[in-house]
N, C-alpha and C. Protein backbone atom coordinates (compact mmCIF):
# COMPACT_ATOMS: atom_id res chain seq x y z
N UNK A 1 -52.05 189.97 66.34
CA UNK A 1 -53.45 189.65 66.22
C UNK A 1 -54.22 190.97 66.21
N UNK A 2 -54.85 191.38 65.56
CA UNK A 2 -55.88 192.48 65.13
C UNK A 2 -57.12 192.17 65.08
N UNK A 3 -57.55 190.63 65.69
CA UNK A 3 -58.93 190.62 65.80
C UNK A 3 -59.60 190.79 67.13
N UNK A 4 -60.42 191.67 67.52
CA UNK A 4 -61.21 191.83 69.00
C UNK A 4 -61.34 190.27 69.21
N UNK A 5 -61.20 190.42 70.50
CA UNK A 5 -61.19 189.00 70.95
C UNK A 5 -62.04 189.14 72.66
N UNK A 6 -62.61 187.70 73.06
CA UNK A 6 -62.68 188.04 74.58
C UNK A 6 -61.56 187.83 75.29
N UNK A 7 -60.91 188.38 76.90
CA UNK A 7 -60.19 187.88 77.33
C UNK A 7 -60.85 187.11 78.95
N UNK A 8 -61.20 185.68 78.78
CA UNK A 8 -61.72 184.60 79.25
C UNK A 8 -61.14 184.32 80.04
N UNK A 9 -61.53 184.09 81.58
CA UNK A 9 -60.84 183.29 82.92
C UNK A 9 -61.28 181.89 82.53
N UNK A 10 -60.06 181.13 82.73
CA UNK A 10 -60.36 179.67 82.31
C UNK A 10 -61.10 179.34 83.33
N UNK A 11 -60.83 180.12 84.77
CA UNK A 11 -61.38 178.89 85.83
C UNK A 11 -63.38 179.31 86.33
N UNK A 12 -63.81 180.68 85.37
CA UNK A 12 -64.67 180.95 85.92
C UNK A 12 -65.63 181.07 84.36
N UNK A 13 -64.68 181.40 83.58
CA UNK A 13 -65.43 181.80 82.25
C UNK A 13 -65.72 183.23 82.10
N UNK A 14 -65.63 183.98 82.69
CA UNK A 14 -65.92 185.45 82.98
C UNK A 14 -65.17 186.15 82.22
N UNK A 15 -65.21 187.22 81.50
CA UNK A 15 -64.31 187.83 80.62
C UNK A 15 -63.87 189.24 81.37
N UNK A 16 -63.00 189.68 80.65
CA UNK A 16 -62.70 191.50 81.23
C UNK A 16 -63.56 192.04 80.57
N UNK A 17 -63.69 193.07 81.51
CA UNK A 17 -64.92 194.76 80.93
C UNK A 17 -64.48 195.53 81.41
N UNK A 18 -64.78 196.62 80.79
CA UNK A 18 -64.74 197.91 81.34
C UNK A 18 -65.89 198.57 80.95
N UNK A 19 -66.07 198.89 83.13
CA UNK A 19 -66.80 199.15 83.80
C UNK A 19 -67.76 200.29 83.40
N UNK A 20 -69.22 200.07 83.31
CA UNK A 20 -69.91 200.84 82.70
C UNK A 20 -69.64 201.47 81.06
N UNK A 21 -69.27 200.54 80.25
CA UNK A 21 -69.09 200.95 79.17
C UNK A 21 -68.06 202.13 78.61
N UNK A 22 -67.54 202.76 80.21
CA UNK A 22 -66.75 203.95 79.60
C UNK A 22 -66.08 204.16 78.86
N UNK A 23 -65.63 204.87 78.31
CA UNK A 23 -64.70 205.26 76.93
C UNK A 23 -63.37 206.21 77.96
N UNK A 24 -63.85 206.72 79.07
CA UNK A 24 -62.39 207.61 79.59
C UNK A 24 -61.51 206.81 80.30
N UNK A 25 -60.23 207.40 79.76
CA UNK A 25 -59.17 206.42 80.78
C UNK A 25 -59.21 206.88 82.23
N UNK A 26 -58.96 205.72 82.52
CA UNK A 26 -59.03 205.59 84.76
C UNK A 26 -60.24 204.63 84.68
N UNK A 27 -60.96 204.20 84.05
CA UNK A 27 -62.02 203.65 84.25
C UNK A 27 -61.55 202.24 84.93
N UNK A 28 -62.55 201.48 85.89
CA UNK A 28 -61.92 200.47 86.13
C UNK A 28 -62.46 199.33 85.07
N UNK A 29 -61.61 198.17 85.07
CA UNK A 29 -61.45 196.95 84.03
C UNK A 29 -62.22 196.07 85.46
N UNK A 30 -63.36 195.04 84.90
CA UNK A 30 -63.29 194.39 86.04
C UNK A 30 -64.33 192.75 85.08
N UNK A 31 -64.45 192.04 85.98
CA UNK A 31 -64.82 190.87 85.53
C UNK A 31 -66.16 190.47 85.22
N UNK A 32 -66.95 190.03 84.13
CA UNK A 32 -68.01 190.13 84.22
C UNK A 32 -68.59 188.49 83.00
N UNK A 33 -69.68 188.54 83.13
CA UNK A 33 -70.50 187.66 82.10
C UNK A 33 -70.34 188.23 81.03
N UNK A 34 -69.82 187.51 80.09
CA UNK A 34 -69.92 187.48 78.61
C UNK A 34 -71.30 187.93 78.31
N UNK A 35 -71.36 188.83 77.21
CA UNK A 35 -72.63 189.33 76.80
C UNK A 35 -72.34 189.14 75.40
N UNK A 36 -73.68 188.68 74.75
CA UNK A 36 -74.27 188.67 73.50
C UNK A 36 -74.36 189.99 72.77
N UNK A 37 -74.56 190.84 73.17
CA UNK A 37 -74.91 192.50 72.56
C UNK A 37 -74.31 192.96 73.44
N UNK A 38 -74.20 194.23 72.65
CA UNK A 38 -72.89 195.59 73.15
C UNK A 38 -71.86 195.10 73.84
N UNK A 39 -71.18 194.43 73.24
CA UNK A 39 -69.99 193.75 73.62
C UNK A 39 -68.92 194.21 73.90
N UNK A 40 -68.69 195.59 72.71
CA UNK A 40 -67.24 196.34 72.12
C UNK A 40 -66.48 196.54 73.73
N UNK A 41 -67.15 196.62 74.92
CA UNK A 41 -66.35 196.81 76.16
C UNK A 41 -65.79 195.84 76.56
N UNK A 42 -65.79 195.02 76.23
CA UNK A 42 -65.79 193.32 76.39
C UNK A 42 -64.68 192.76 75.35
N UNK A 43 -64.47 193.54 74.31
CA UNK A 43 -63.68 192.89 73.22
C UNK A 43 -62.09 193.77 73.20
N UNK A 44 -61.33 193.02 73.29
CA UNK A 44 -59.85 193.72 72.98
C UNK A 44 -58.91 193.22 71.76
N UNK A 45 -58.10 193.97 71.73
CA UNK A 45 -56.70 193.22 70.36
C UNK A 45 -56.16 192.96 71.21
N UNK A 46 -55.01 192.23 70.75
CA UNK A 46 -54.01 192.02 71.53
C UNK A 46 -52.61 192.53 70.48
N UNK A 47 -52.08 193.15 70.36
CA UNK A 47 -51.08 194.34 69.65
C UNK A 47 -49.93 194.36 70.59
N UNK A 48 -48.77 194.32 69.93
CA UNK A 48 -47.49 194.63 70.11
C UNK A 48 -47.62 194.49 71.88
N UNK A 49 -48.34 193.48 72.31
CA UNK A 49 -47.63 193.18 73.74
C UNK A 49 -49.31 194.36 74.61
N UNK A 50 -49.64 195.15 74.08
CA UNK A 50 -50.51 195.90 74.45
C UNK A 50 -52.03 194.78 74.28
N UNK A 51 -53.19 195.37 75.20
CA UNK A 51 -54.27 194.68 75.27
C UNK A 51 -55.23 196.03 75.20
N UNK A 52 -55.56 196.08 73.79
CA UNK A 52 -56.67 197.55 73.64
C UNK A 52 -57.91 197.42 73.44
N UNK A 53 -58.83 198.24 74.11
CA UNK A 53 -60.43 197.95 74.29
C UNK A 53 -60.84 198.23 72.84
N UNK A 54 -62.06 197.54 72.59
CA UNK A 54 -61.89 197.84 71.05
C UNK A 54 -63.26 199.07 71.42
N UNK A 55 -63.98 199.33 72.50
CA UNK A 55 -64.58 200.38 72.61
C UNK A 55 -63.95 201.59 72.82
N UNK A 56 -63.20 201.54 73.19
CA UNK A 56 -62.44 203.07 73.77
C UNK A 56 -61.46 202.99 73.10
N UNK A 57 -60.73 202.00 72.41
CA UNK A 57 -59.31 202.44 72.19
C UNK A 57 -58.37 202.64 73.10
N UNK A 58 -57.92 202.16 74.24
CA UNK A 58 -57.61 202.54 75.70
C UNK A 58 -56.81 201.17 75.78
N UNK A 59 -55.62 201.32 76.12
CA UNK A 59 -55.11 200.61 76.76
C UNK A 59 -54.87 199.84 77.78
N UNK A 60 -55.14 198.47 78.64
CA UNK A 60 -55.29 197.56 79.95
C UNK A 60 -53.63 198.07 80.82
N UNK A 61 -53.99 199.16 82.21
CA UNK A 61 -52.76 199.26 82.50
C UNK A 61 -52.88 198.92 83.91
N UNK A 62 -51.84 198.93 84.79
CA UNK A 62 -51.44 198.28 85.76
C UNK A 62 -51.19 199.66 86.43
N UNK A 63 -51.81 200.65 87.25
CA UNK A 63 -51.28 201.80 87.56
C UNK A 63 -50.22 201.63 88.64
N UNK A 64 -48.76 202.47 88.23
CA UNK A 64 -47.85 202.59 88.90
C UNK A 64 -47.96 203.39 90.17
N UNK A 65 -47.66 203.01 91.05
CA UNK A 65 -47.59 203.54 92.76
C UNK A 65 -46.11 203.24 93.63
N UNK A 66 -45.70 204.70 93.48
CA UNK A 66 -44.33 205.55 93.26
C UNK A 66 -42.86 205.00 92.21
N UNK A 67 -43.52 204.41 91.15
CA UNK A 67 -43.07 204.34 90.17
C UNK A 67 -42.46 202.45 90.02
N UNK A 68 -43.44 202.11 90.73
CA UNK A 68 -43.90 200.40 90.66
C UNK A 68 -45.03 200.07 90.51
N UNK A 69 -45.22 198.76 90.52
CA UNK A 69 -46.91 198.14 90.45
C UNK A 69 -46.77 197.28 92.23
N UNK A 70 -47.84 197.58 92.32
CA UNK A 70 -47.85 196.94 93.44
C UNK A 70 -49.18 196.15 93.65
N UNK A 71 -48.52 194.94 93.87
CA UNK A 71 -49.68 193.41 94.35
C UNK A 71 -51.12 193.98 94.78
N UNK A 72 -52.32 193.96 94.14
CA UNK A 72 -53.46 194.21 94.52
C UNK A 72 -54.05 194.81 93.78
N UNK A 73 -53.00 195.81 92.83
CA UNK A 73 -53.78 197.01 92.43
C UNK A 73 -54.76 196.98 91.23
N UNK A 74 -55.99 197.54 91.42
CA UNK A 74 -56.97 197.55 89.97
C UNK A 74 -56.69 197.73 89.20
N UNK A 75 -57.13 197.16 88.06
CA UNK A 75 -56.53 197.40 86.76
C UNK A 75 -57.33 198.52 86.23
N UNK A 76 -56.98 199.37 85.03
CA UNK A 76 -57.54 200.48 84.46
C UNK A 76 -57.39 200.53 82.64
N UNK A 77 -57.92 201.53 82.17
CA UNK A 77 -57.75 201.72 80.71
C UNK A 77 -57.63 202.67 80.99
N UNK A 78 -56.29 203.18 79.95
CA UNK A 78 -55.40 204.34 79.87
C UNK A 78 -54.79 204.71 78.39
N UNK A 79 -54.75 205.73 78.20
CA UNK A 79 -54.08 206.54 77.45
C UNK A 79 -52.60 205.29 76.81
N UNK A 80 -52.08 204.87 75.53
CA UNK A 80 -51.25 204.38 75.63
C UNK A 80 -50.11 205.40 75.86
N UNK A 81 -48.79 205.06 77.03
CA UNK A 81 -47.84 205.89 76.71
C UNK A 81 -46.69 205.03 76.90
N UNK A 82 -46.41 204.13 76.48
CA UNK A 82 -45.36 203.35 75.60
C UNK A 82 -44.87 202.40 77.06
N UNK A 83 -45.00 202.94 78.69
CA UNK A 83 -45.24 202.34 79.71
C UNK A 83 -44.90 200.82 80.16
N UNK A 84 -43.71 200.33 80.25
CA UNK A 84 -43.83 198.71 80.66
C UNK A 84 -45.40 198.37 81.73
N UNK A 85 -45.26 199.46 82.53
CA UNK A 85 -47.10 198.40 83.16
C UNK A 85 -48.47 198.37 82.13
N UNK A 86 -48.06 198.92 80.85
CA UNK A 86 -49.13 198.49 79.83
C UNK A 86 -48.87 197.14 78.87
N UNK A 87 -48.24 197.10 79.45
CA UNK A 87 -47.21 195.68 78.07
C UNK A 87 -47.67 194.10 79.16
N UNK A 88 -48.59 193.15 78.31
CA UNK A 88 -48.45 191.89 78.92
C UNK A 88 -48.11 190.45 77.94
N UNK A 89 -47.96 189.74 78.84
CA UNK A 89 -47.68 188.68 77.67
C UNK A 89 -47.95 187.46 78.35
N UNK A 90 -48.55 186.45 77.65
CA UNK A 90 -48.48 185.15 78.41
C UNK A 90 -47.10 184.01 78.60
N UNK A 91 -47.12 183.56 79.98
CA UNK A 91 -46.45 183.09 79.94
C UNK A 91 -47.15 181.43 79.98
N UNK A 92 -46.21 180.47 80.14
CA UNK A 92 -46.41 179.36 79.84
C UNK A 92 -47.13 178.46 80.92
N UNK A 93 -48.11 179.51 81.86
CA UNK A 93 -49.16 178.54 82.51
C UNK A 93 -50.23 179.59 82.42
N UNK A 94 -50.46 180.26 81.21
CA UNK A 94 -51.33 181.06 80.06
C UNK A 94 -51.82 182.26 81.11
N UNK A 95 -50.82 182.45 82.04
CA UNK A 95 -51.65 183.69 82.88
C UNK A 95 -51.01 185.09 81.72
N UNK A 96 -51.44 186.44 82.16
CA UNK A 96 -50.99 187.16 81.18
C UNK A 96 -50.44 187.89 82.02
N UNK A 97 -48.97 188.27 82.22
CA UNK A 97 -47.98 188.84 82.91
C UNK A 97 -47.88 190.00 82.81
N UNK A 98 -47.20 190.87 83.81
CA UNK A 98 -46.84 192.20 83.00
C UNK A 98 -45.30 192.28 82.88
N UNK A 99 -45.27 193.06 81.73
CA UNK A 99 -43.79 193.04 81.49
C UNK A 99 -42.43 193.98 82.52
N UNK A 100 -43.88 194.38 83.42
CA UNK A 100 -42.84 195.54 84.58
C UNK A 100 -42.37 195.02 85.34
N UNK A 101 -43.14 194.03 85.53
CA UNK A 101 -42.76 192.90 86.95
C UNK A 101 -43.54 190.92 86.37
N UNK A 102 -42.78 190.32 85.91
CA UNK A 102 -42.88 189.03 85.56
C UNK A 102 -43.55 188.01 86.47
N UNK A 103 -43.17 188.87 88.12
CA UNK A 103 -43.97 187.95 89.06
C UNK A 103 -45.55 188.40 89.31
N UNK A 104 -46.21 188.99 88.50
CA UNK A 104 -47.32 189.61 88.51
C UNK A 104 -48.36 189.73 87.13
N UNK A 105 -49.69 188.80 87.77
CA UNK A 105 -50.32 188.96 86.64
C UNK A 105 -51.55 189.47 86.91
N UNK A 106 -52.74 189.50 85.70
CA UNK A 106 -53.84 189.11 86.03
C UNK A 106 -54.45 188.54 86.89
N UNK A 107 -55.70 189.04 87.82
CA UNK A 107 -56.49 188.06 88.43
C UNK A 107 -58.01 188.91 89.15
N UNK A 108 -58.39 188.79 89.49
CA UNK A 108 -59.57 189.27 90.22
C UNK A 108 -59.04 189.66 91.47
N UNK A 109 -59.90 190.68 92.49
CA UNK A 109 -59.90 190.92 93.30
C UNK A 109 -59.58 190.16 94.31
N UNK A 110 -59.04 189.46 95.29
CA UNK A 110 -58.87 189.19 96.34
C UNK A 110 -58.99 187.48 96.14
N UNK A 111 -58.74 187.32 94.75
CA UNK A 111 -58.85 186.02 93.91
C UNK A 111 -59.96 185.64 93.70
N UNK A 112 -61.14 186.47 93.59
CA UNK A 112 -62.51 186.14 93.02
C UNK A 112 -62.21 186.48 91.55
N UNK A 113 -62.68 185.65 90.81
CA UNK A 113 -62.97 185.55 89.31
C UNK A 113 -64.72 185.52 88.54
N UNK A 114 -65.57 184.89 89.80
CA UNK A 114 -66.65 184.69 89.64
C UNK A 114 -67.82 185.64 90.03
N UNK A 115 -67.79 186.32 90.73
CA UNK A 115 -68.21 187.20 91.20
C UNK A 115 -68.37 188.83 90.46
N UNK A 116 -69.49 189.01 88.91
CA UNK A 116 -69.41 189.58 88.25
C UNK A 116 -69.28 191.17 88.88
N UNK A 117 -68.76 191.94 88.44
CA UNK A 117 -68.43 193.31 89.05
C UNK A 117 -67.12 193.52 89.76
N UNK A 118 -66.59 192.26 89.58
CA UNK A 118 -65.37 192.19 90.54
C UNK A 118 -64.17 192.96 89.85
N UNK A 119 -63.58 193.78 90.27
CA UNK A 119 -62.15 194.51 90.31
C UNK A 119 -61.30 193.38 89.49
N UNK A 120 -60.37 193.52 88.61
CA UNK A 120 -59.84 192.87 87.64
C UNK A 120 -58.57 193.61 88.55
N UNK A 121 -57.19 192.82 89.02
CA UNK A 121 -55.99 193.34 89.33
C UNK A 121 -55.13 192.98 89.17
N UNK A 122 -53.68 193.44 89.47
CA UNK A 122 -52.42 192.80 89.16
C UNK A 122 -52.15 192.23 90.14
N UNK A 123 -51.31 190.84 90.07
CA UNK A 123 -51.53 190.16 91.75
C UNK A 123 -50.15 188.98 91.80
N UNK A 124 -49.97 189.01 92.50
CA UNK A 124 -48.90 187.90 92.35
C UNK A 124 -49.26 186.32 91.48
N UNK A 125 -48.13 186.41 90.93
CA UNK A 125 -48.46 185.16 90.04
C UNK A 125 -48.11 184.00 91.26
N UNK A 126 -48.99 182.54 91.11
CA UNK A 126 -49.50 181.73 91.94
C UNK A 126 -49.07 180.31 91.06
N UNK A 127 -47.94 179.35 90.79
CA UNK A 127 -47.85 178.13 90.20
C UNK A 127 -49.47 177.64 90.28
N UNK A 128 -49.83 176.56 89.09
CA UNK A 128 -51.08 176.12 89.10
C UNK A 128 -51.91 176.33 89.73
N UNK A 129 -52.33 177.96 89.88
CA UNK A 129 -53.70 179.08 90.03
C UNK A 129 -54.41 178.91 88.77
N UNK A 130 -55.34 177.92 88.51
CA UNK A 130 -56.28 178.08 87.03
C UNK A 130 -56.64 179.04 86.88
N UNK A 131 -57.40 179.94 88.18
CA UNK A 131 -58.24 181.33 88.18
C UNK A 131 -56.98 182.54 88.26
N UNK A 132 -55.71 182.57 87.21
CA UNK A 132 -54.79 183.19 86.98
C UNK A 132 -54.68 183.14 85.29
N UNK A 133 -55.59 182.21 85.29
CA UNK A 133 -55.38 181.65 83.16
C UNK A 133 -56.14 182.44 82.98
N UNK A 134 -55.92 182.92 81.75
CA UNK A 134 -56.57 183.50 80.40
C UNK A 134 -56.42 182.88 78.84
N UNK A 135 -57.80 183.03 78.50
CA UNK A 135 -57.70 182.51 77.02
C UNK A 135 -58.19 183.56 76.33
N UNK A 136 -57.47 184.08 74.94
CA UNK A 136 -58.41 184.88 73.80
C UNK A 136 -59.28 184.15 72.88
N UNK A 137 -60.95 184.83 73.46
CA UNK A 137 -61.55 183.77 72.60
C UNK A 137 -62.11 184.92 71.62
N UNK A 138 -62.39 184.05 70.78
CA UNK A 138 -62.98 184.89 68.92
C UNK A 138 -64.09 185.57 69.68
N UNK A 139 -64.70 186.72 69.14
CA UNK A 139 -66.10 186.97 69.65
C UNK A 139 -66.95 186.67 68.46
């Protein structure tokens, strides 16, 4: 898929951003209201398993801590470097996984989804957690 897309919490509606519009990698990814204008922070591809900002060009990564991901951690846009904690994929209760660790997906901070500004992180995947779904919607 090569079309920018939003990436939508089913259970809150809230999409991913990155934070303050930045364009540098480390920036944090975090959850926010869909916006009508200046979106491009808001819009990603979804490519070869990769999820790229269509503002920055920056890759959605899972930063490694001592050469794992570990439950909690903020998500960021980064530099692509070919990296399993940049690689996600949905699995079949539409959360979007990472390919470093399968028991770990997407989710908000401390399991807030609704709460715009909120830290976007990698977190243990949760059987029928709605606020773990993601949908790509058209922008």
């Amino acid at each position: 898929m090569s079309d920018a897309r939003f990436v939508r919490n089913v259970a809150s509606a809230k999409v991913l951003d990155v934070y303050g519009n930045s364009t540098q990698p480390g920036a944090n990814v975090i959850v926010w209201d869909r916006k009508s204008s200046g979106i491009d922070n808001q819009l990603w591809t979804y490519e070869g398993e990769y999820l790229i900002n269509k503002n920055s060009g920056l890759v959605l990564e899972a930063p490694l801590v001592n050469g794992k991901i570990v439950p909690g951690t903020p998500l960021i846009q980064a530099r692509q470097t070919r990296g399993a904690n940049q690689l996600w994929v949905y699995d079949k209760q539409y959360r979007l996984v990472s390919v470093c660790d399968r028991n770990l997906c997407i989710w908000g901070q401390n399991g807030n989804v609704t709460d715009p500004g909120t830290k976007a992180v990698v977190d243990i995947a949760i059987d029928g957690e709605v606020s773990q779904e993601w949908m790509l919607d058209i922008a």
